[in-house]
Protein backbone atom coordinates (compact mmCIF):
# COMPACT_ATOMS: atom_id res chain seq x y z
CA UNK A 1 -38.46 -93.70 156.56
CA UNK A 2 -40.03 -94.59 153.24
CA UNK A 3 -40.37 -91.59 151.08
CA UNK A 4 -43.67 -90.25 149.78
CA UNK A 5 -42.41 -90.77 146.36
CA UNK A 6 -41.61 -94.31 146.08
CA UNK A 7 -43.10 -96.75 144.53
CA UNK A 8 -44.38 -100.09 146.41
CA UNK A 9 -41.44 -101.91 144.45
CA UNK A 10 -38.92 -99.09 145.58
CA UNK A 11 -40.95 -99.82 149.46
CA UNK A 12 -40.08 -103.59 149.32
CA UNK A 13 -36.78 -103.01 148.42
CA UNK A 14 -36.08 -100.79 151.21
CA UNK A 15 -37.54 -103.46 153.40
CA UNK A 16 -35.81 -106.38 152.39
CA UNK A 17 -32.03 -103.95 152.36
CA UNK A 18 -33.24 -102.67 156.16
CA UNK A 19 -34.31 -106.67 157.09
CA UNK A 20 -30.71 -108.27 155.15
CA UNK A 21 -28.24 -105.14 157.43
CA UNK A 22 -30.00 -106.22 160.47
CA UNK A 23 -29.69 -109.93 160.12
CA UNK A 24 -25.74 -108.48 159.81
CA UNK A 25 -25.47 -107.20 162.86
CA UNK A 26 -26.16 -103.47 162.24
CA UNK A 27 -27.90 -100.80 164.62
CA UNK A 28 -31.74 -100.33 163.35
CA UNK A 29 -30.78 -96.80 162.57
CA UNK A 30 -28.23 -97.43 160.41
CA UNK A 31 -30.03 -100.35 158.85
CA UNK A 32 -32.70 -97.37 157.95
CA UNK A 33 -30.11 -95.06 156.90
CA UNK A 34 -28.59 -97.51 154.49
CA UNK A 35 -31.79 -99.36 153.13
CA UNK A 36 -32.77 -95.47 152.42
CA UNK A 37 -29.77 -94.79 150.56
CA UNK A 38 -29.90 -98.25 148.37
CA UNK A 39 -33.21 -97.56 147.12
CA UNK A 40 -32.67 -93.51 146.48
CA UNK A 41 -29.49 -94.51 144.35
CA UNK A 42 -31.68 -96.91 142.44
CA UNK A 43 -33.95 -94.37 141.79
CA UNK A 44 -31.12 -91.54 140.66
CA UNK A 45 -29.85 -94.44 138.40
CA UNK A 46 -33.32 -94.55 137.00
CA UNK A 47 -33.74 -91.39 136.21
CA UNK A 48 -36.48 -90.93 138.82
CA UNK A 49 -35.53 -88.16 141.19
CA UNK A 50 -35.71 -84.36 140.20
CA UNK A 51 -31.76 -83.60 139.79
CA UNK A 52 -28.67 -86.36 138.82
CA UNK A 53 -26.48 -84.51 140.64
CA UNK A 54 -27.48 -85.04 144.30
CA UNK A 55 -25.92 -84.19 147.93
CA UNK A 56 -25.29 -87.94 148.14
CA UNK A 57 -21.61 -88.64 148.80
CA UNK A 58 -22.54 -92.83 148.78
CA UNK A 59 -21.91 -95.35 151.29
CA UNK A 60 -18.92 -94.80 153.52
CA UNK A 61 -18.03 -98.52 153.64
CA UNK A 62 -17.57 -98.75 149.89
CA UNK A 63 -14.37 -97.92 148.01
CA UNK A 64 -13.95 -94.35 146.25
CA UNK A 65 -13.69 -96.77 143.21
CA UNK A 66 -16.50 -98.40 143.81
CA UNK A 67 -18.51 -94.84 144.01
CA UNK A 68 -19.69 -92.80 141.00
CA UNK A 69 -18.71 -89.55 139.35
CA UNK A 70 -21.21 -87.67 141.43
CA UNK A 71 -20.94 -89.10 144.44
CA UNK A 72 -17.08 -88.33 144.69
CA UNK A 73 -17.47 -84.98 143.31
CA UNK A 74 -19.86 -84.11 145.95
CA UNK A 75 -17.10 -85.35 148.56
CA UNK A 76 -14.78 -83.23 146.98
CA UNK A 77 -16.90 -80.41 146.95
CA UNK A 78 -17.49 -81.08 151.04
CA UNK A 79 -13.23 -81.19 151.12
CA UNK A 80 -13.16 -78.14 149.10
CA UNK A 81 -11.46 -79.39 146.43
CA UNK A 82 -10.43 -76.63 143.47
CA UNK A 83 -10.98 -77.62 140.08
CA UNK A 84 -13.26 -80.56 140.98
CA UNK A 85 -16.03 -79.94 138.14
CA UNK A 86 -13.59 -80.51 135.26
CA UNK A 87 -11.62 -83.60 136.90
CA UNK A 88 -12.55 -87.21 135.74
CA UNK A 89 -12.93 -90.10 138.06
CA UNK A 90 -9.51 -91.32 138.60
CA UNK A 91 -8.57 -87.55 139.30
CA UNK A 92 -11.23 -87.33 141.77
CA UNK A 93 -10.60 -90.11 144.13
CA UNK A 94 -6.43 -88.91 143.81
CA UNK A 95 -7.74 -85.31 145.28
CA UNK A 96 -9.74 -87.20 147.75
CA UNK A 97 -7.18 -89.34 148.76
CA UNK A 98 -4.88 -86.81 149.66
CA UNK A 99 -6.83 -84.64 151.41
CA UNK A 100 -8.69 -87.36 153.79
């Protein structure tokens, strides 16, 4: 699932995230899925993909605290939430809140 685009340190990353989820018990897939989605928010954090602002909603398992700006105003954007671009954080995860 490694991207064309990453580097061999972004490759070993993904490795080591996919090896660490399946020594806890998860599915290969979602091992994949999740090692994927490490190493692409490592790269957004860089400054290495294309666009900040990506589809990426972040993990499910984490917190909507634990999630940044763009991430939850993606998943309010997938809710349909009015008014989203000019909320701030804590705003966000209220409007999420009560619509999940």
């Amino acid at each position: 699932m490694p991207a064309k685009s990453w580097t061999d340190k972004d490759e070993r990353m993904y490795g080591h995230v996919k090896q660490s989820e399946i020594e806890q018990g998860r599915e290969p897939e979602q091992a994949e899925e999740i090692a994927a989605r490490t190493v692409n928010s490592h790269r957004r954090e860089d400054g290495r993909t294309q666009n900040s602002r990506t589809m990426g909603t972040g993990n499910p398992s984490t917190d909507l605290e634990g999630r940044t700006v763009d991430e939850l105003y993606n998943r309010a954007r997938e809710l349909h939430i009015k008014g989203r671009s000019k909320m701030r954080k804590a705003e966000l995860i209220e409007s999420i809140c009560s619509r999940q």
